[in-house]
Protein backbone atom coordinates (compact mmCIF):
# COMPACT_ATOMS: atom_id res chain seq x y z
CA UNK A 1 -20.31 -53.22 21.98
CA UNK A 2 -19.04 -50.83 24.79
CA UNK A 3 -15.23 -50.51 22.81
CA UNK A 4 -16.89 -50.06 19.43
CA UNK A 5 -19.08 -47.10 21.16
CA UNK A 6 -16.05 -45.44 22.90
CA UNK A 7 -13.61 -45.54 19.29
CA UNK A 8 -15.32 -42.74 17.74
CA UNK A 9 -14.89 -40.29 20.07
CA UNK A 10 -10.80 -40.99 19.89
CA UNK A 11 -10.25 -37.33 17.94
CA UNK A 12 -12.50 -35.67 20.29
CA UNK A 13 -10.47 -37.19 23.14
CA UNK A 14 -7.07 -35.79 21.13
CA UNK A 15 -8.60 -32.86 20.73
CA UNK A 16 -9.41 -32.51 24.46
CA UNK A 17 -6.01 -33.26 25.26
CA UNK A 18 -4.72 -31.08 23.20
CA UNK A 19 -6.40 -28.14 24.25
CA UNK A 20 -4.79 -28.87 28.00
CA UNK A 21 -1.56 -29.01 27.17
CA UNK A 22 -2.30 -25.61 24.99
CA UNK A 23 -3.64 -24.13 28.11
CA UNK A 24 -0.80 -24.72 30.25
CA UNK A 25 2.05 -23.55 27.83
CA UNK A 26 3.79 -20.21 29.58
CA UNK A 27 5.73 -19.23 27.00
CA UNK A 28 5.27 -18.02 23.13
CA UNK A 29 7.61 -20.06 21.52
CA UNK A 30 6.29 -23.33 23.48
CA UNK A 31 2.27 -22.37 22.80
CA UNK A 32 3.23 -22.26 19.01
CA UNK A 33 5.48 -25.24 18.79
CA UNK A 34 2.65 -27.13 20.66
CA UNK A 35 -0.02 -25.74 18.18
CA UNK A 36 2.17 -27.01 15.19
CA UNK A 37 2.63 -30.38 16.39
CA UNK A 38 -1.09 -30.51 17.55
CA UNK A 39 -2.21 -29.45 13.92
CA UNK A 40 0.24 -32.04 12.60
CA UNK A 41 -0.95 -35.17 14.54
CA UNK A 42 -4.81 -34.54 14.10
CA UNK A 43 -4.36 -33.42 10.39
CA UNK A 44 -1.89 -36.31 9.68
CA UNK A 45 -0.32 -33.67 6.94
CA UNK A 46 3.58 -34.03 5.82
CA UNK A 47 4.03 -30.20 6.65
CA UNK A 48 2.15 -27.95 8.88
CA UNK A 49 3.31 -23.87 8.80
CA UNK A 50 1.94 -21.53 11.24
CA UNK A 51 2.22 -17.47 9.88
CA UNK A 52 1.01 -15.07 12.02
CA UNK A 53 0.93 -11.15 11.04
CA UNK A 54 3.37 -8.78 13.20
CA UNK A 55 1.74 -6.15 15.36
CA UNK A 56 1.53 -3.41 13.17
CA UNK A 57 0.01 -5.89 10.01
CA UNK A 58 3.22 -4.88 7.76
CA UNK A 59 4.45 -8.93 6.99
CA UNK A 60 3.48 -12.24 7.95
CA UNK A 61 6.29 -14.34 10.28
CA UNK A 62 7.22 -17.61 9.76
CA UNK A 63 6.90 -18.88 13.56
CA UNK A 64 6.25 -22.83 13.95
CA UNK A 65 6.35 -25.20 11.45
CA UNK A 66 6.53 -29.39 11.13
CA UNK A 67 8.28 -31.23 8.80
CA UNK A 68 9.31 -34.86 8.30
CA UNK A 69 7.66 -35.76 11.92
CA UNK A 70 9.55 -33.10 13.65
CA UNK A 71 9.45 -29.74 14.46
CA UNK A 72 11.15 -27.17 12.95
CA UNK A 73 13.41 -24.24 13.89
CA UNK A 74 11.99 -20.81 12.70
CA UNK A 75 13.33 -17.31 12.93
CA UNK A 76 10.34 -15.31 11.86
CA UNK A 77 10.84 -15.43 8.06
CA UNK A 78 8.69 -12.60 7.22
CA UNK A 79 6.92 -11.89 3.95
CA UNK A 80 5.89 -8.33 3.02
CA UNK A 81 2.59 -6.99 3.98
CA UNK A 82 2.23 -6.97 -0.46
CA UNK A 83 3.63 -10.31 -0.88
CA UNK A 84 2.23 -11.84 -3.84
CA UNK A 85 0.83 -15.12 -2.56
CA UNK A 86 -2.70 -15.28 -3.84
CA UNK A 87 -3.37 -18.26 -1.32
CA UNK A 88 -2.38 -17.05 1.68
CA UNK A 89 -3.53 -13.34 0.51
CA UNK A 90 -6.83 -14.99 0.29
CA UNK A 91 -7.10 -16.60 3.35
CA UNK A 92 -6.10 -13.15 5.05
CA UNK A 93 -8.51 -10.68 3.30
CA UNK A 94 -11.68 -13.18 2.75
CA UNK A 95 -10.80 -14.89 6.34
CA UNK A 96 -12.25 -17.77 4.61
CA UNK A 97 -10.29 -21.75 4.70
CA UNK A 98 -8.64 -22.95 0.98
CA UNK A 99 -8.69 -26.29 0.21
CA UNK A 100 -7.10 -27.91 -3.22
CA UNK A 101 -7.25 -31.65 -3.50
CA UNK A 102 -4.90 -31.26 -6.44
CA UNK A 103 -2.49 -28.66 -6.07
CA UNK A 104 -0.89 -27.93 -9.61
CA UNK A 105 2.17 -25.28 -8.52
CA UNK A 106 2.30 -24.26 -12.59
CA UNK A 107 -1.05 -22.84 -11.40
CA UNK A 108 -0.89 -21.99 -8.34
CA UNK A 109 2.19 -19.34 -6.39
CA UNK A 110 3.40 -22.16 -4.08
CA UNK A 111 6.78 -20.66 -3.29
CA UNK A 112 5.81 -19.96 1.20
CA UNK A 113 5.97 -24.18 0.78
CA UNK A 114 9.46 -25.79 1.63
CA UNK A 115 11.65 -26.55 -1.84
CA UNK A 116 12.47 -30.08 -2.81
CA UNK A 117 9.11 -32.06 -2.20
CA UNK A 118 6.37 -32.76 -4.15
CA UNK A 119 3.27 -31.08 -2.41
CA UNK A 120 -0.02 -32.83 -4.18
CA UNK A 121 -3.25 -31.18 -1.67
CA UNK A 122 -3.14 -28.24 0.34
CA UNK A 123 -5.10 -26.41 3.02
CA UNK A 124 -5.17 -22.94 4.27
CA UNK A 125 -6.82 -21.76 7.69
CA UNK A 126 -7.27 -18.47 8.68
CA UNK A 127 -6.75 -17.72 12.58
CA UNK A 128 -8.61 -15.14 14.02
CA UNK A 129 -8.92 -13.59 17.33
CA UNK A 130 -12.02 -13.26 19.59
CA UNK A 131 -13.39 -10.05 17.82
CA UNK A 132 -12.72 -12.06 14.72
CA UNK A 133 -9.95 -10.03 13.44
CA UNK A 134 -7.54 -12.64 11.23
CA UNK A 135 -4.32 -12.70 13.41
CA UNK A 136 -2.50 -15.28 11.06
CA UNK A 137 -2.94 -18.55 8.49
CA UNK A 138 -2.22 -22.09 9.29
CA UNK A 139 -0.91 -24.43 6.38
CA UNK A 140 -1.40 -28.15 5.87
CA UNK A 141 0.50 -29.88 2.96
CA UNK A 142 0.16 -33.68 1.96
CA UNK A 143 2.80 -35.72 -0.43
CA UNK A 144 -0.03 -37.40 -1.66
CA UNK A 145 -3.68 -36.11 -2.76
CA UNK A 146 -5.93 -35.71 0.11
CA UNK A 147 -9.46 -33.66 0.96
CA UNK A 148 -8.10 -31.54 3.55
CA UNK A 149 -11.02 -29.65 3.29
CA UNK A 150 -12.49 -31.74 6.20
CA UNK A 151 -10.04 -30.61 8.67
CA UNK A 152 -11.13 -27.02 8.95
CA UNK A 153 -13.88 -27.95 11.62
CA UNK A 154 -11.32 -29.61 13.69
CA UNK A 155 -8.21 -27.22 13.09
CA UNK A 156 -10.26 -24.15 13.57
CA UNK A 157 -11.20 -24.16 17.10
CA UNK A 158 -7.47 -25.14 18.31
CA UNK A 159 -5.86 -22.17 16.79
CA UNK A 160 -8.81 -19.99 17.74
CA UNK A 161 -7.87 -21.17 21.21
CA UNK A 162 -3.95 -20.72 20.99
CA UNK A 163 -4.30 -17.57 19.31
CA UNK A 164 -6.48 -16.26 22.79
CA UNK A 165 -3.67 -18.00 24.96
CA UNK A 166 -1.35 -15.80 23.12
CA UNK A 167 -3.21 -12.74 23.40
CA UNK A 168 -3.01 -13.55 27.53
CA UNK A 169 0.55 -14.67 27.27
CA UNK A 170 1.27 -11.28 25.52
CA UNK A 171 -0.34 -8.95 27.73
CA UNK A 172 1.39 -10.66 30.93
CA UNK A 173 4.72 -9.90 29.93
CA UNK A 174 6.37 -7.26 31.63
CA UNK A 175 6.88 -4.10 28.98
CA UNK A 176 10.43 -4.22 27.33
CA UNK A 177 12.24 -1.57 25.84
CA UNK A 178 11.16 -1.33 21.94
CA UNK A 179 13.07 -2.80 19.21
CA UNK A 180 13.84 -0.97 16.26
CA UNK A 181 13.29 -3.35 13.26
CA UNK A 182 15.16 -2.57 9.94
CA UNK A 183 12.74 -1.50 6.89
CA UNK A 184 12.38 -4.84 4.70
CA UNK A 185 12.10 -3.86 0.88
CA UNK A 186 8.96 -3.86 -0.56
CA UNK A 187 7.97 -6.66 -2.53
CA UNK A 188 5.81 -4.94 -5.45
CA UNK A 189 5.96 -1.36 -5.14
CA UNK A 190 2.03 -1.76 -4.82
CA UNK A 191 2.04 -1.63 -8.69
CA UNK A 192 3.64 1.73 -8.66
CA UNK A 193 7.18 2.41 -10.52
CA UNK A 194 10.09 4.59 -8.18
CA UNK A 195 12.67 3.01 -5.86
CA UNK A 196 14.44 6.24 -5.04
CA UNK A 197 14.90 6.62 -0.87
CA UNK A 198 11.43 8.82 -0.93
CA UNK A 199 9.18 6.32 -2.23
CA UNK A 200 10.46 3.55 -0.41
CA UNK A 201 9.52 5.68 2.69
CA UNK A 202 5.86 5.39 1.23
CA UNK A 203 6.13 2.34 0.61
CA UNK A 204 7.01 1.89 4.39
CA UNK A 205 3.92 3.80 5.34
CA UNK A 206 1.37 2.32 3.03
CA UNK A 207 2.59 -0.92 4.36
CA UNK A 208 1.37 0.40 7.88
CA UNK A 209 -2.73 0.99 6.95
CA UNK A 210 -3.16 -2.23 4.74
CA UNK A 211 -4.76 -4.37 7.39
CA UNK A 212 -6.10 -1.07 10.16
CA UNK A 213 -9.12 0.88 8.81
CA UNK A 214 -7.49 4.06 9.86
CA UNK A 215 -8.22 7.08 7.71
CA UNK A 216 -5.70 8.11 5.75
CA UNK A 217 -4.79 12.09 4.70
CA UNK A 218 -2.96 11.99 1.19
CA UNK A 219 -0.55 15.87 0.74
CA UNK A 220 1.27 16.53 -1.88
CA UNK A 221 2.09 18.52 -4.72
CA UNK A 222 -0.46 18.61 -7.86
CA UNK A 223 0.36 15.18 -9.68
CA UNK A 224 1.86 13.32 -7.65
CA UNK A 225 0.08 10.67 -7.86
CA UNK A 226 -2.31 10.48 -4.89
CA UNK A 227 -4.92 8.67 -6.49
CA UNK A 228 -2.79 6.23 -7.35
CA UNK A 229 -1.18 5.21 -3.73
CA UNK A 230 -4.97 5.47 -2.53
CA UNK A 231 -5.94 2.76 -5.10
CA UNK A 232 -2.60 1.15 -3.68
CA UNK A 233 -4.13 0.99 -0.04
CA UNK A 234 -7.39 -0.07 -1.39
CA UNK A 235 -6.49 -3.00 -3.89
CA UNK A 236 -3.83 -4.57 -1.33
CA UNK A 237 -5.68 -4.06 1.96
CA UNK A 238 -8.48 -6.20 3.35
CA UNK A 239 -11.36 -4.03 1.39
CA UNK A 240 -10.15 -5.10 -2.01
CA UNK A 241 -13.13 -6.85 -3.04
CA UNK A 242 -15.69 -4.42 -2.14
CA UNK A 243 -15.71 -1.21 -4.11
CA UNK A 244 -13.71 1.77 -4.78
CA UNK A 245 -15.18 5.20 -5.07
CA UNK A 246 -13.91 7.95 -6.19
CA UNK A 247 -15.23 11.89 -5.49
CA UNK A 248 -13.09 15.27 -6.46
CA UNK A 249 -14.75 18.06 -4.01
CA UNK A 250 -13.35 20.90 -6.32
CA UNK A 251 -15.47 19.37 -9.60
CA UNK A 252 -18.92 20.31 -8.02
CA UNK A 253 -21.01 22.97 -6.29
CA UNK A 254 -22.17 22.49 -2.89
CA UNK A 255 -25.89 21.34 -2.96
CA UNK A 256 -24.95 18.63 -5.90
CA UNK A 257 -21.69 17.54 -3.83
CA UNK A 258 -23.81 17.29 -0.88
CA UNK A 259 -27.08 14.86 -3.02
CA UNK A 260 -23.75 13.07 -4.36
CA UNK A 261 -21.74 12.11 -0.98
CA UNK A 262 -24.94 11.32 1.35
CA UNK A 263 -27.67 10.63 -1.47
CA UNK A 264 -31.15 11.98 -1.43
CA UNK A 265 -35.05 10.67 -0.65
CA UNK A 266 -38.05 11.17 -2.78
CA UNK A 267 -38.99 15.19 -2.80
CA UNK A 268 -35.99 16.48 -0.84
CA UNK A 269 -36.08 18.98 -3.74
CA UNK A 270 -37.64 20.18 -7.16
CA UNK A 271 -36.36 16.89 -9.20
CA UNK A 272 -35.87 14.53 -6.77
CA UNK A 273 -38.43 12.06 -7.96
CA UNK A 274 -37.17 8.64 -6.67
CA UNK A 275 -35.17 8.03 -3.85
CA UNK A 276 -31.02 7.81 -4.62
CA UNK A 277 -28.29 6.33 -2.65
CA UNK A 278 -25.11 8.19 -2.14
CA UNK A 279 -21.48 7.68 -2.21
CA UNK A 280 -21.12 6.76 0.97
CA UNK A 281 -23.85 4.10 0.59
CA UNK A 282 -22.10 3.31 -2.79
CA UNK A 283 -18.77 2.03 -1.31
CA UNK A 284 -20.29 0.64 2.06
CA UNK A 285 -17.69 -2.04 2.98
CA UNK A 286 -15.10 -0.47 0.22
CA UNK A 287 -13.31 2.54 0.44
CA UNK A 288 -14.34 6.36 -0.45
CA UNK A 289 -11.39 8.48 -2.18
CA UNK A 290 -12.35 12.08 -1.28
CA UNK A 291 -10.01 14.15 -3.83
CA UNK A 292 -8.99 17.63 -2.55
CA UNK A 293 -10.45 17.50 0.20
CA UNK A 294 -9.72 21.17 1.27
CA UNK A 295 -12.05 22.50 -1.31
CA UNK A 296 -15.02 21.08 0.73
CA UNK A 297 -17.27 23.29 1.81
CA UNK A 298 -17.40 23.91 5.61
CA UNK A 299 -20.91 23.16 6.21
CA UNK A 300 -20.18 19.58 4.11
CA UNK A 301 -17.21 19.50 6.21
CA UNK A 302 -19.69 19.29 9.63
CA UNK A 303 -21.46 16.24 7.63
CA UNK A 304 -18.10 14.39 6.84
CA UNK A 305 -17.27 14.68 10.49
CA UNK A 306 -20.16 13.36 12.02
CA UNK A 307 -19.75 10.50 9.21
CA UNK A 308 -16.28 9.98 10.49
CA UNK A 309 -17.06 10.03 14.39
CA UNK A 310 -20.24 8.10 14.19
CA UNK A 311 -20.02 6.07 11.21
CA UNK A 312 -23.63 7.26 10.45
CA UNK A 313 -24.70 8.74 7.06
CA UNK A 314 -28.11 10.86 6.65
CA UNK A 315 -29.43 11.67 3.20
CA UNK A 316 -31.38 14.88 2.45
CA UNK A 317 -34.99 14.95 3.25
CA UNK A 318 -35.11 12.00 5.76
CA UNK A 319 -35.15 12.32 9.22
CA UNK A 320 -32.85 9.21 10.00
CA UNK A 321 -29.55 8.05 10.18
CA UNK A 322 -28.64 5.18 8.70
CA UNK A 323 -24.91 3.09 9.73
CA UNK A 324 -22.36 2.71 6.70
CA UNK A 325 -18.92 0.94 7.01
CA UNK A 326 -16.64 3.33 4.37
CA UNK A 327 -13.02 3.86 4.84
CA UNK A 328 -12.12 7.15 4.07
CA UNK A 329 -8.91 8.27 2.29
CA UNK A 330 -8.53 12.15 1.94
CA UNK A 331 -6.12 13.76 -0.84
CA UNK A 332 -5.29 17.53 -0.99
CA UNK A 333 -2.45 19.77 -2.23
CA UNK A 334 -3.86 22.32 0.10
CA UNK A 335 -1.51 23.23 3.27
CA UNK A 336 -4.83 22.09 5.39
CA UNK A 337 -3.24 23.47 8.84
CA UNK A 338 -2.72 27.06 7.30
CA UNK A 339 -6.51 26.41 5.84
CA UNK A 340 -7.62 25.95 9.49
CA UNK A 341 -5.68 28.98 10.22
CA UNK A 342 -7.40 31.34 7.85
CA UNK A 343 -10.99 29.68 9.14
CA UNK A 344 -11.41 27.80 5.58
CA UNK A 345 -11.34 24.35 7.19
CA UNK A 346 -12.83 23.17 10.18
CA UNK A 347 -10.24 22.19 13.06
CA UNK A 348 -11.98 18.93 14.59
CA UNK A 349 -12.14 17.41 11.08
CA UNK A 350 -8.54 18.32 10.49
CA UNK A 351 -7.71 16.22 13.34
CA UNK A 352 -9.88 13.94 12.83
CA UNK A 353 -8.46 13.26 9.13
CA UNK A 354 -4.27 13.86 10.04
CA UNK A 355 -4.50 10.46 12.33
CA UNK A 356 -2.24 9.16 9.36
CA UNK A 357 -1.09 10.98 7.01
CA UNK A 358 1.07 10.33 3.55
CA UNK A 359 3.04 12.95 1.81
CA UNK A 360 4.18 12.10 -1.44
CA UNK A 361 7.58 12.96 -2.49
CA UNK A 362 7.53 15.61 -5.80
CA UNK A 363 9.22 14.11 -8.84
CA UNK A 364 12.33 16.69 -8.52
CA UNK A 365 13.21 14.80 -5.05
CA UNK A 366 12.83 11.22 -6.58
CA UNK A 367 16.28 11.04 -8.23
CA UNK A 368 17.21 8.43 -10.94
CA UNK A 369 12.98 7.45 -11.28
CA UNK A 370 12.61 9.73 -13.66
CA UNK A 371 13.94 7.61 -16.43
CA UNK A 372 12.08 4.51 -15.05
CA UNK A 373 9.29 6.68 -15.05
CA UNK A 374 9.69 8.29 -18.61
CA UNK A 375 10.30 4.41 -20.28
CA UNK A 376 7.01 3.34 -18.50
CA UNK A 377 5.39 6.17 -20.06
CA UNK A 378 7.27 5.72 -23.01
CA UNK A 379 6.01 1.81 -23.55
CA UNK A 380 2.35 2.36 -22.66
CA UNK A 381 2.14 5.05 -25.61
CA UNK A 382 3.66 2.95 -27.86
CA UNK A 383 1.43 0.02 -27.20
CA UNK A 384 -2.00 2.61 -27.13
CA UNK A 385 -0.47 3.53 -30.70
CA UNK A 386 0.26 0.23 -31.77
CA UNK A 387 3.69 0.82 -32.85
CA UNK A 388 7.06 -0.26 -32.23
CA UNK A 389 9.15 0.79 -29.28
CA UNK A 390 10.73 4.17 -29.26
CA UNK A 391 14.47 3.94 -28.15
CA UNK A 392 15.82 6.71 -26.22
CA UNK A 393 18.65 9.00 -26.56
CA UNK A 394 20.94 9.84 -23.08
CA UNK A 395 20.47 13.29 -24.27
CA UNK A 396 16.83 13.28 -24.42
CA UNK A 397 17.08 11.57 -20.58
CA UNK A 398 19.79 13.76 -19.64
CA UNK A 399 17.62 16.44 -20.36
CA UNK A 400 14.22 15.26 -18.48
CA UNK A 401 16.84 14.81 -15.42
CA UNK A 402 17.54 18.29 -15.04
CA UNK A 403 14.26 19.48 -15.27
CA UNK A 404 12.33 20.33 -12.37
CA UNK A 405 9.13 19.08 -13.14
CA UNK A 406 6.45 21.41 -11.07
CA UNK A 407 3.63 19.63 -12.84
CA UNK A 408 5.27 16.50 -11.39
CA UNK A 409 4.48 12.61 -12.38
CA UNK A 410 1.65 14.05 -14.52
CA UNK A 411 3.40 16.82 -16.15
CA UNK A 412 6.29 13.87 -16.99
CA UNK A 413 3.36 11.64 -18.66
CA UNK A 414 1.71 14.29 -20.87
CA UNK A 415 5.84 15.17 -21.89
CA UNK A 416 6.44 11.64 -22.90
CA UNK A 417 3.31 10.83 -24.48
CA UNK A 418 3.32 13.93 -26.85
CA UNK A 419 7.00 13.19 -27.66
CA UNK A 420 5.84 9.77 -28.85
CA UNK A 421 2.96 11.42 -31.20
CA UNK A 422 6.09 14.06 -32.13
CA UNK A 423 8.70 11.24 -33.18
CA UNK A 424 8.68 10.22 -36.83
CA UNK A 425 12.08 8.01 -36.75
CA UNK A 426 11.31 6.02 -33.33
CA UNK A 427 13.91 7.98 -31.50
CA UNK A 428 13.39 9.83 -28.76
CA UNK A 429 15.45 13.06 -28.84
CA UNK A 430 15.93 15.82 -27.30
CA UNK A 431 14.03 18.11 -29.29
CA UNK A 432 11.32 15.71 -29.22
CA UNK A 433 10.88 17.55 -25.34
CA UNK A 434 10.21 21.22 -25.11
CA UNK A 435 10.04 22.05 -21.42
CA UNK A 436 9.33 25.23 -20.36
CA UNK A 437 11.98 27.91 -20.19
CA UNK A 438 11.51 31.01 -17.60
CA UNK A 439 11.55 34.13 -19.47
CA UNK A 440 14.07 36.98 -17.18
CA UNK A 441 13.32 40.39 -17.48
CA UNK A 442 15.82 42.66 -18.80
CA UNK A 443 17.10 44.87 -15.65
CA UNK A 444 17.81 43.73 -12.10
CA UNK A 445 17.55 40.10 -11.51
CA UNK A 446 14.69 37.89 -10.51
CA UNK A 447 14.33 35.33 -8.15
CA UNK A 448 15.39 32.76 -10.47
CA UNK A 449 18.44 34.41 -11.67
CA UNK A 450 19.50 34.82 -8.05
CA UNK A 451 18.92 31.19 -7.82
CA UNK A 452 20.79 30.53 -10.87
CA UNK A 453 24.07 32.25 -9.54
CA UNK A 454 23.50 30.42 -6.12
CA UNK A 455 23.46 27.57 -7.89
CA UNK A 456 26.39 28.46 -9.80
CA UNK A 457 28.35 28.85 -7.27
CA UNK A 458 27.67 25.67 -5.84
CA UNK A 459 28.48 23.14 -8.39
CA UNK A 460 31.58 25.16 -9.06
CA UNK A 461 32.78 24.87 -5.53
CA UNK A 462 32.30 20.95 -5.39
CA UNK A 463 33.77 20.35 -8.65
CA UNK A 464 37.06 22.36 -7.71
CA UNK A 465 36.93 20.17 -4.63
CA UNK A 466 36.51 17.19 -6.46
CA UNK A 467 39.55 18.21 -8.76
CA UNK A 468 36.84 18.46 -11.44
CA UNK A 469 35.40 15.01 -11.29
CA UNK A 470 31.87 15.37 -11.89
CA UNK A 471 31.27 11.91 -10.80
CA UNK A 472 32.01 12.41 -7.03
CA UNK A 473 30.97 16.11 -7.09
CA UNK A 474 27.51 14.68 -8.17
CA UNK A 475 27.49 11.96 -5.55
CA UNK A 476 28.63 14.87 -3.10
CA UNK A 477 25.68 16.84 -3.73
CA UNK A 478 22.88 13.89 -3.91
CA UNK A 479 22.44 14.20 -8.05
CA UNK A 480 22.38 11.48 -10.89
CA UNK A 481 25.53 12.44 -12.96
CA UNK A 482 23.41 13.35 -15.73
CA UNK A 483 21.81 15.74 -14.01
CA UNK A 484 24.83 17.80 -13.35
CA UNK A 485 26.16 17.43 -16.61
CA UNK A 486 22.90 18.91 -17.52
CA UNK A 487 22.71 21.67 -14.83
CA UNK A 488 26.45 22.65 -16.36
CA UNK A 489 25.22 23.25 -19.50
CA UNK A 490 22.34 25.27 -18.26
CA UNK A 491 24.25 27.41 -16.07
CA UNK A 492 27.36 27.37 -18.42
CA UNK A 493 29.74 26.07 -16.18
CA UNK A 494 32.99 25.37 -18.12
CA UNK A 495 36.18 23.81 -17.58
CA UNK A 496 38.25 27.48 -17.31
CA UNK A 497 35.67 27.94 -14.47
CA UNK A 498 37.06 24.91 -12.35
């Protein structure tokens, strides 16, 4: 009877050994090999993958995996911070295990699993640290259909322990000089079109505040699309279940943007006959998009501050403060510092909102993503219209090329989606595009005519370097071709010229 009473407690006995040999590992590469091969004989799965996120939460790294009873050699195979894996995206922003018994890959984005086998069952296990921050997933694969789900209880606490022992291992190193890592492409764009050099630097930075609950200052020109890479941070960081709000300080008067942000109780005022939650309250656990933010008046500013500091919101007529957990993304076109300057912004909530800030790149600087742009218009206001595609004309692009665009992505939009409505033969033509012309006065010469003759002189000079070839002279001076082309027909730059 004693034998009989002893076998079930064989996988705590493992387990127990397990942990030991975790404890006494002194190096990273050893702790996670050990992990892997731990996971492996106590899961009995055909393939075990360890993925932890780098430091800064940009990518997940390929660091230990087993395969075919052995362990195999990794060299932290990353995967964007976007990547489009809606299992292991899961398991990182719910910090919740996945189990499938039947794992159907025509349903299911299976592509992080090794090529060539036939995975049937699959678990995924979040890792998290002691604060219970998710530091990485674990993966268990079978060749044959299996309830994995089981395992979690016994998985969990191993690589809850070698995630601490990393965590010691890493803060006993000695400090080593930094390594400069080389910008990996972005792997959706976060649904947004452009991959001129500017928006891949956004890219870059977006990548940065997916995972931290920093707040995040949005500057820019007017339509540039601010809204839209604040949605971006929202719908691919770990708040993208809980809700997005949405506020534009310019669109109302002080006393009603104050009732709206922080919400109101029972006769704060004449009207106030029930007691109303705010915004903040509204997208508790979600994030808070505070549109030009430097119209704000300074007394709300005071409020957002303390919100900011203390996490603490207090609505009109109460006497207490209640906690809220918003993430706050800020958006002006405003030059906030000169703001500060001329005493219309307050300079502790400036600081407090430039810990990282975003500036989005004006159309004009975005190069050939204009015409990307202009199709994508193009298609969605076809498809609104419910009629066939409009083809374009190289003149018609030629001509949005050259144009500076101060109204930016928006002004671009409203352009293409009017030349739609305009075009009867399902061409898009030039014509079909009346931008704005600046009108010169008749005697002396304006600050666009000076301009003009600057630029003149310019594009002359680099073409008579070039020996007139307009494809290196535009490569010389950072322009699509068809932008020069166009900019020599505006400034009437001939041949005789060169």
């Amino acid at each position: 009877m004693l034998p009989e009473a002893i076998q079930p407690l064989r996988p705590t006995e493992v387990l127990l050994q397990r942990f030991a040999r975790l404890a006494q590992e002194a190096s990273r590469d050893s702790l996670l090999g050990e992990l892997i091969e731990a996971a492996a004989q106590l899961s009995q799965a055909d393939l075990c993958q360890l993925y932890l996120l780098d430091a800064t939460h940009t990518s997940l790294n390929l660091s230990a995996a087993w395969l075919d009873e052995q362990r195999q050699s990794c060299h932290d195979d990353s995967l964007p911070a976007d990547y489009d894996g809606q299992l292991l995206q899961y398991c990182l922003f719910q910090n919740r295990p996945l189990a499938l018994t039947e794992l159907h890959p025509s349903l299911h984005a299976v592509d992080f699993l090794p090529a060539g086998y036939t995975w049937k069952s699959l678990l995924c296990l979040p890792l998290a640290d002691a604060q219970g921050s998710v530091q990485g997933v674990m993966v268990c694969a079978t060749h044959r259909t299996r309830d994995l789900e089981t395992l979690s209880g016994l998985l969990s606490p191993l690589g809850t322990f070698a995630i601490a022992q990393l965590n010691l291992l890493q803060t006993s190193e000695p400090e080593t000089a930094p390594v400069v890592e080389s910008v990996k492409p972005c792997a959706s764009g976060y649904g947004m079109i452009g991959d001129s050099v500017a928006m891949r630097g956004v890219y870059q930075l977006i990548g940065k505040v997916l995972h931290n609950p920093v707040t995040v200052l949005l500057t820019g020109e007017t339509g540039t699309g601010k809204e839209l890479v604040a949605r971006a941070i929202h719908d691919c960081g770990a708040r993208r279940t809980q809700a997005f709000v949405v506020q534009n300080c310019a669109a109302l008067p002080e006393n009603l943007l104050e009732s709206e942000l922080f919400g109101y109780r029972k006769g704060a005022f004449t009207g106030a006959d029930r007691d109303r939650q705010g915004l903040f309250d509204a997208a508790n656990g979600g994030t808070l998009f505070l549109d030009e933010i430097g119209d704000m008046p300074l007394t709300l500013q005071a409020k957002l501050l303390r919100v900011l500091q203390e996490g603490e919101v207090r609505p009109l007529g109460s006497t207490e403060t209640h906690k809220v957990d918003v993430r706050i993304i800020a958006a002006t076109h405003r030059d906030l510092y000169n703001q500060v300057l001329q005493g219309n912004f307050r300079e502790d909530l400036y600081y407090r909102l430039t810990h990282f800030p975003i500036e989005l790149p004006a159309l004009r600087e975005r190069g050939d993503d204009i015409p990307r742009l202009a199709r994508h218009f193009a298609e969605n206001a076809c498809s609104f219209l419910q009629r066939e595609p409009c083809r374009w004309t190289e003149a018609a692009l030629d001509r949005l090329a050259g144009y500076a665009f101060p109204g930016n992505v928006r002004e671009l939009k409203g352009l293409v989606e009017r030349a739609v409505l305009l075009c009867d033969g399902n061409e898009l033509r030039p014509e079909h595009f009346p931008l704005r012309q600046e009108t010169m006065p008749e005697v002396g010469l304006t600050l666009r005519e000076r301009m003009d003759q600057l630029e003149r002189g310019l594009v002359i000079d680099c073409l008579r370097k070039n020996n007139g070839n307009q494809t290196h002279a535009a490569r010389e001076l950072g322009l699509p071709r068809r932008t020069l082309l166009y900019r020599m027909e505006r400034l009437n730059i001939s041949p005789t010229d060169l």
